[in-house]
Structures are given as C-alpha cells and as structure tokens.
N, C-alpha and C. Protein backbone atom coordinates (compact mmCIF):
# COMPACT_ATOMS: atom_id res chain seq x y z
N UNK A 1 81.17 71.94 104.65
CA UNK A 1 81.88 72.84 103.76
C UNK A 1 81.83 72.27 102.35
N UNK A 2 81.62 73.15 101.39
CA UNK A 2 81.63 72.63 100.33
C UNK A 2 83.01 72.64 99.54
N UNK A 3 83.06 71.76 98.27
CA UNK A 3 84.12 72.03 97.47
C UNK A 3 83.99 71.31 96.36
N UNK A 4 84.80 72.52 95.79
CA UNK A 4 84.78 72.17 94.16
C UNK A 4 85.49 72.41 93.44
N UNK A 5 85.80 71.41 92.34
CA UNK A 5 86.85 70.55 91.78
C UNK A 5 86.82 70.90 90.06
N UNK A 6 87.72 71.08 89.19
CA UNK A 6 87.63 71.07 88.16
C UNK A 6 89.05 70.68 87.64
N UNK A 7 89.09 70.31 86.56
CA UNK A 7 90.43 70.05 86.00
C UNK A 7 89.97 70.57 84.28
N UNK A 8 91.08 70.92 83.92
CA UNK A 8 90.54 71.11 81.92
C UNK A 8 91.73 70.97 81.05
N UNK A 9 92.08 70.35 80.11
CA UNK A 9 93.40 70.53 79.13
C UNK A 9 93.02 72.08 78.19
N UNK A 10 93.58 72.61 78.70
CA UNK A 10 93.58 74.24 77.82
C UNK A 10 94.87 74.14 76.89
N UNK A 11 94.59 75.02 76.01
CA UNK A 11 95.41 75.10 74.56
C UNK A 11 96.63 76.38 74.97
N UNK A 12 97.14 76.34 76.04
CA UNK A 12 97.89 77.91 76.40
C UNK A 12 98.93 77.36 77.00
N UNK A 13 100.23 77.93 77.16
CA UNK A 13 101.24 77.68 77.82
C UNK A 13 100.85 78.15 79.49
N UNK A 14 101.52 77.05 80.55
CA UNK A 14 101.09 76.76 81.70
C UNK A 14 101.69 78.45 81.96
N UNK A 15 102.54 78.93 81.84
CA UNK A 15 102.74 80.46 82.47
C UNK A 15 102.14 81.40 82.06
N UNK A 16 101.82 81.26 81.06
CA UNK A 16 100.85 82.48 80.55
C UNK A 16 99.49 82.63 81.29
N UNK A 17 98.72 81.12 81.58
CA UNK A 17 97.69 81.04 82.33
C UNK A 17 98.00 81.42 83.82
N UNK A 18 99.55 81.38 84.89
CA UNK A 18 99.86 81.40 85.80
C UNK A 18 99.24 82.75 85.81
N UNK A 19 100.20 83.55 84.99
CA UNK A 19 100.17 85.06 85.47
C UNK A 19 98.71 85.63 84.93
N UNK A 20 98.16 85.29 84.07
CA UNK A 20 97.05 85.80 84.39
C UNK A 20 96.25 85.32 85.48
N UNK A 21 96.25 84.52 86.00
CA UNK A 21 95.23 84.27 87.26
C UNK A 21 96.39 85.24 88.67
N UNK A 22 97.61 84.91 88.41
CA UNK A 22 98.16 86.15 88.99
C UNK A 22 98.18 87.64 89.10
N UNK A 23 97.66 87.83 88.03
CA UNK A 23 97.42 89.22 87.96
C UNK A 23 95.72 89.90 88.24
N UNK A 24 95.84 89.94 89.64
CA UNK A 24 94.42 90.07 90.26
C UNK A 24 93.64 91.42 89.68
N UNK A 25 94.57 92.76 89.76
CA UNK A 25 93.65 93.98 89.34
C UNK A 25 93.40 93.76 87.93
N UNK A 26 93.83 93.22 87.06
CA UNK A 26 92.86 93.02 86.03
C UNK A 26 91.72 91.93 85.89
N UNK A 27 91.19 91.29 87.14
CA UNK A 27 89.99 90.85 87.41
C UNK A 27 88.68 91.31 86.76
N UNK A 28 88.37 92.79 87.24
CA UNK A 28 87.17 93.07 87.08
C UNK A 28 86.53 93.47 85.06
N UNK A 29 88.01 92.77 84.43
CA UNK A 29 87.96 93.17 82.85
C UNK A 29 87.21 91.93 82.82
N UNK A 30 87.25 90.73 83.13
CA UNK A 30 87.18 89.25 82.35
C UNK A 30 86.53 87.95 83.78
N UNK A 31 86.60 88.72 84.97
CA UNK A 31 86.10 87.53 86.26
C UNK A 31 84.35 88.36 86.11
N UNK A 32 83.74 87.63 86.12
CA UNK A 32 82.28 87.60 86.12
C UNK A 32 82.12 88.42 87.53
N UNK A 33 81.12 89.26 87.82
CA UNK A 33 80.82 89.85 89.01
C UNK A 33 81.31 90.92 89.53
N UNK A 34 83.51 90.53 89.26
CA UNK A 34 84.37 91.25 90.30
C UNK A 34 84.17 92.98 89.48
N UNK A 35 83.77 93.76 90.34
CA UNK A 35 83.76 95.18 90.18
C UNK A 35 84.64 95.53 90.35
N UNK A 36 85.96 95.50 91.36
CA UNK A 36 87.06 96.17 91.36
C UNK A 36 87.69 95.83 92.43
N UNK A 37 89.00 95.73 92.09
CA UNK A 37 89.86 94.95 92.94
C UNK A 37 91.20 95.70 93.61
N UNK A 38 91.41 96.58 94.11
CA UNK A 38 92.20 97.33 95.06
C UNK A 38 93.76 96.56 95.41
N UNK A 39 94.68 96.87 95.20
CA UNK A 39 95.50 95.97 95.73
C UNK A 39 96.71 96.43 97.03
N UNK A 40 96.25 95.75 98.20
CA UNK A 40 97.03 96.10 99.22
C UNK A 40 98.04 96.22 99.43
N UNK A 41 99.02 95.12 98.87
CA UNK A 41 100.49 95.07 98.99
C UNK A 41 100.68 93.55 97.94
N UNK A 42 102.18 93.94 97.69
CA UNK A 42 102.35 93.02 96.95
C UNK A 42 104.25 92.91 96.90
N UNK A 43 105.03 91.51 97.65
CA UNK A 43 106.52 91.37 97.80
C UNK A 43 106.49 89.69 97.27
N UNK A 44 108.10 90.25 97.02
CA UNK A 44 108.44 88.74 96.64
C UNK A 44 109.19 87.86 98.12
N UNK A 45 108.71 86.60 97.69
CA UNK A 45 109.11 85.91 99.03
C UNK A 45 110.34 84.69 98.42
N UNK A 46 111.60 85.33 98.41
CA UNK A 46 112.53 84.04 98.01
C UNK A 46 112.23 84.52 95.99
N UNK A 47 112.89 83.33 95.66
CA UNK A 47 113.35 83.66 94.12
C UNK A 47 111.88 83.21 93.57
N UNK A 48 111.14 82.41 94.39
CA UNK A 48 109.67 82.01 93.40
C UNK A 48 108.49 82.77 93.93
N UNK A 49 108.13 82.88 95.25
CA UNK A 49 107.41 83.13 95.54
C UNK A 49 106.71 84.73 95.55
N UNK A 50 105.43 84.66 95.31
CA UNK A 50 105.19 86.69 95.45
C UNK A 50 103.73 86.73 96.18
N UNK A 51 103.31 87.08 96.99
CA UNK A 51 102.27 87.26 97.71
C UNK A 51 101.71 88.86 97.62
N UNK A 52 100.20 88.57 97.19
CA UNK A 52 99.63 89.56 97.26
C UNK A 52 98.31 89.64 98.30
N UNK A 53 98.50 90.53 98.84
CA UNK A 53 96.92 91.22 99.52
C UNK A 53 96.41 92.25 98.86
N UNK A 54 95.04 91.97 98.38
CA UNK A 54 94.22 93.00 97.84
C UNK A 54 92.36 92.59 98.27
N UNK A 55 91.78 93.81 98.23
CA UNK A 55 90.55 93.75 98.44
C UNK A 55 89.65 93.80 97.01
N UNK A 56 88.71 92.78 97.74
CA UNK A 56 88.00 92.56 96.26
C UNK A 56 86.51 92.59 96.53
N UNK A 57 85.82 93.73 95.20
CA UNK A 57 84.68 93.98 95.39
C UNK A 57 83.58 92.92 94.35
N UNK A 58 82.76 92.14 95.14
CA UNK A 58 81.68 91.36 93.80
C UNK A 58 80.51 92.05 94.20
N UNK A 59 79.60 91.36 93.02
CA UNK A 59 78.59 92.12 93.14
C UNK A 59 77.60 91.88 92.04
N UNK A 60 76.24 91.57 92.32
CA UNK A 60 74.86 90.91 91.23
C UNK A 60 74.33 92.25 91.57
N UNK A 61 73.90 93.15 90.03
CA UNK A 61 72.60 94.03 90.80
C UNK A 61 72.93 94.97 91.16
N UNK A 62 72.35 95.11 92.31
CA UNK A 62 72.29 95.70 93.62
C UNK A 62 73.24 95.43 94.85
N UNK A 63 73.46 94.52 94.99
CA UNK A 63 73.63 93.38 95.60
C UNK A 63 75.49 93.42 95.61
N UNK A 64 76.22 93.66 96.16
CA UNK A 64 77.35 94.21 96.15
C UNK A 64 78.71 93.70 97.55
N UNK A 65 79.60 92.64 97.68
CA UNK A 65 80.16 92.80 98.80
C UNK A 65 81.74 92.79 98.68
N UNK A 66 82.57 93.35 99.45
CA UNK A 66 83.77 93.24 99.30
C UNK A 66 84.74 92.43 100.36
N UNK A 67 86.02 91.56 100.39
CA UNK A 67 86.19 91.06 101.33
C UNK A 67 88.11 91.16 100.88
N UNK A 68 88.89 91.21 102.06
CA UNK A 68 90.10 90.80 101.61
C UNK A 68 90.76 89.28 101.58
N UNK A 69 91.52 89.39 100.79
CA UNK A 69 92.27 88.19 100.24
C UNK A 69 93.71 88.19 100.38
N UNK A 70 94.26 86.81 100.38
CA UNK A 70 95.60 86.71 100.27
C UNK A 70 96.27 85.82 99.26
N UNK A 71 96.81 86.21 97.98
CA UNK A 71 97.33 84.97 97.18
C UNK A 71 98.37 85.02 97.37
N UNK A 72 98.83 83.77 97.04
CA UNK A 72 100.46 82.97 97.34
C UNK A 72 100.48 82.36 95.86
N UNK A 73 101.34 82.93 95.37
CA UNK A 73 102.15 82.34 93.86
C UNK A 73 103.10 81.95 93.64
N UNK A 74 103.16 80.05 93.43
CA UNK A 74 104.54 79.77 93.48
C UNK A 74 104.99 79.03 92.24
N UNK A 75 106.10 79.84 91.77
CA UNK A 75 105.94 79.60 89.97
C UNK A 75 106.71 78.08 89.40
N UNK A 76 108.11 77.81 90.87
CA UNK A 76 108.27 76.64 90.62
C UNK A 76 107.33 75.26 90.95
N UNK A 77 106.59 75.89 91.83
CA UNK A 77 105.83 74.74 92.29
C UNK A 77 104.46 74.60 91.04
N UNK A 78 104.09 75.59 90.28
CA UNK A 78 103.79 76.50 89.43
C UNK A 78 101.98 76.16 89.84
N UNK A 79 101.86 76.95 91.17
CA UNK A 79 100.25 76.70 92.16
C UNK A 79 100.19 77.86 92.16
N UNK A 80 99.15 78.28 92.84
CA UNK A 80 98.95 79.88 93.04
C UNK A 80 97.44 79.20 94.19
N UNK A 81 97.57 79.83 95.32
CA UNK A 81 96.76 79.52 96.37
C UNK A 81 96.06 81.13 97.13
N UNK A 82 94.58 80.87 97.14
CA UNK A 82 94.03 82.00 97.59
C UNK A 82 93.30 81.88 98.70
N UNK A 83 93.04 82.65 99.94
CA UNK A 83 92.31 82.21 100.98
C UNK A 83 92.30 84.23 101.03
N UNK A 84 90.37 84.06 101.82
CA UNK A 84 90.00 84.78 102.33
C UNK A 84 90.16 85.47 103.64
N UNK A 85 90.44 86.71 103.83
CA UNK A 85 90.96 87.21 105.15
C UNK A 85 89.98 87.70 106.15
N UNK A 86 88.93 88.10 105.36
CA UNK A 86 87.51 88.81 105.99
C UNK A 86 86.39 88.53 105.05
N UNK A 87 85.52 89.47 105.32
CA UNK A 87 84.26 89.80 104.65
C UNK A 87 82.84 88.63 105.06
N UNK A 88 82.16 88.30 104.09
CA UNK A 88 81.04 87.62 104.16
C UNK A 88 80.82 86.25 104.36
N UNK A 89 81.90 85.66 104.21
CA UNK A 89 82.27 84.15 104.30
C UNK A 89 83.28 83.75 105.20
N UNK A 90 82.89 82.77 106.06
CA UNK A 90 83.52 82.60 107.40
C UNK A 90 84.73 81.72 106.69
N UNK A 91 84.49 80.92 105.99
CA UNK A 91 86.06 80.33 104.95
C UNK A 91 86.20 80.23 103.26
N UNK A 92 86.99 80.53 103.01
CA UNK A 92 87.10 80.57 101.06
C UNK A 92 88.27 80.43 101.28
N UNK A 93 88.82 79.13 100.53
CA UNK A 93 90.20 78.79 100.14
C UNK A 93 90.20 78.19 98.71
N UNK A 94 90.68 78.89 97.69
CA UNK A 94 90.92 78.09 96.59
C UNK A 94 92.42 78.03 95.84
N UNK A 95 92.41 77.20 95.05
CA UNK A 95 93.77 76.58 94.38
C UNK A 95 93.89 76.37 93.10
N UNK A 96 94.93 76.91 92.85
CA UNK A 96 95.53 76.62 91.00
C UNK A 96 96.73 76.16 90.98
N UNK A 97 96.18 74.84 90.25
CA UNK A 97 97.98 74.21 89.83
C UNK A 97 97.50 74.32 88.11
N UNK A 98 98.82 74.14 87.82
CA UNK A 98 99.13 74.63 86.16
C UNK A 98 100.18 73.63 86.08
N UNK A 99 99.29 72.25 84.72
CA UNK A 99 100.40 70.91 84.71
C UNK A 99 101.05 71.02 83.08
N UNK A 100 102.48 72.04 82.93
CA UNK A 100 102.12 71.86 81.26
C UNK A 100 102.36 70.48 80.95
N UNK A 101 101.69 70.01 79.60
CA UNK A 101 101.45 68.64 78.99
C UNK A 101 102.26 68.91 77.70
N UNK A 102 102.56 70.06 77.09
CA UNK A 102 103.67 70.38 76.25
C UNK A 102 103.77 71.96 76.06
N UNK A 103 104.34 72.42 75.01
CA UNK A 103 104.35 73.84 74.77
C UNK A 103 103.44 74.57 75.13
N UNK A 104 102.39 74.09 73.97
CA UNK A 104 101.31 74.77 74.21
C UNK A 104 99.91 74.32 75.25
N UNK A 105 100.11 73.59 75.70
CA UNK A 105 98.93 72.77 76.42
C UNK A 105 99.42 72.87 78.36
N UNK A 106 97.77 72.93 79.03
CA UNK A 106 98.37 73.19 79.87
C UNK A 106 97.05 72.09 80.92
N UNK A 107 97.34 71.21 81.38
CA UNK A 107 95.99 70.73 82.40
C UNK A 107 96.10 71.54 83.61
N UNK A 108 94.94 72.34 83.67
CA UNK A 108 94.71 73.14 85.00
C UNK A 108 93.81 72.77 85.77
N UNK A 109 94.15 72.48 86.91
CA UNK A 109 93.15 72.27 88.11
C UNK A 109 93.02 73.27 88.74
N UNK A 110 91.61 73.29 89.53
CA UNK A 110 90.96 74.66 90.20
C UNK A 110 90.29 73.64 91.43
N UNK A 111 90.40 74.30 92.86
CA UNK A 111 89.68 73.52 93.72
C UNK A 111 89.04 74.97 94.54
N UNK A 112 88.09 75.05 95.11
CA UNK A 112 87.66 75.93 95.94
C UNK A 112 86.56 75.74 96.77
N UNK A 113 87.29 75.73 98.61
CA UNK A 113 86.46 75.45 99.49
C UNK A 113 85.50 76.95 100.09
C-alpha cells in the first residue's frame, strides 16, 4: 500500500483552511479532476464533530470514475479524516490535521493511503 505524506507552513488561519477542505461540494471549482460531487448526507456528531457522505465523480479525458466517501471533521481535534466506501480502489484513506503556528499561519499535514 502506498502512502503519502506532506506537511507545508501556509499563510491562512488553521479554520479557514479546515472548512474549506470541509466543504466537499465545492470541490469540483478548485480540486483538479473532481467533476462533481453529490452529497449524501451530512449530521453533526456531538458539539465538534460533523460527518459527511457524498459521492464523488473524477475524471482525465474520457476517462471518468465515481466512488463514495466518508469524511469525519473534528474541529477540536482540528483533523478532518476521509476514507473510501466503494468504487475503484479497494482502500483510500486520507488525513488533515491543521497545526495553527499563529494567527495567520497554519502547518498542515496531508497523509493519504
């Protein structure tokens, strides 16, 4: 299985970056590939947590597949965790933590198996 690792000091406040990686249907404006992203359901779990299921379409070309997903967003823990439910890939799990370093600065790590 593969995996991969990134970390970066970005110039943005750690919540601002949360919710946009939280906010999945506006994917297909600014995520490379994603054509359109459907969203299945979406509740809050407890005072931090909000879980969404939505289906997501990528696609090179011609060349086109869609699979569902499940993110888990947890704002005190301030992670946001995604794993694949179906589609073309027998496992996809990836991860966002958001470390702010001050106001405006935020070290974000990204891991995805």
């Amino acid at each position: 299985m593969t995996n991969v690792q990134a970390t970066k000091l970005v110039g943005y406040p750690w919540l601002d970056l949360f919710n946009l990686v939280l906010d999945v249907k506006s994917y297909p404006e600014f995520v490379p590939y994603c054509r359109e992203v459907r969203l299945l359901s979406r509740k809050m779990e407890g005072p931090s947590m909000t879980i969404i299921v939505s289906r997501m379409t990528v696609g090179f070309l011609a060349f086109e597949v869609g699979y569902a997903n499940r993110t888990a967003a947890d704002v005190i823990r301030r992670r946001i965790s995604v794993e694949a439910l179906d589609g073309p890939l027998r496992y996809l799990s990836a991860v966002w933590s958001f470390e702010p370093r001050d106001e405006c600065h935020t070290q974000l790590h990204f891991s995805v198996n």
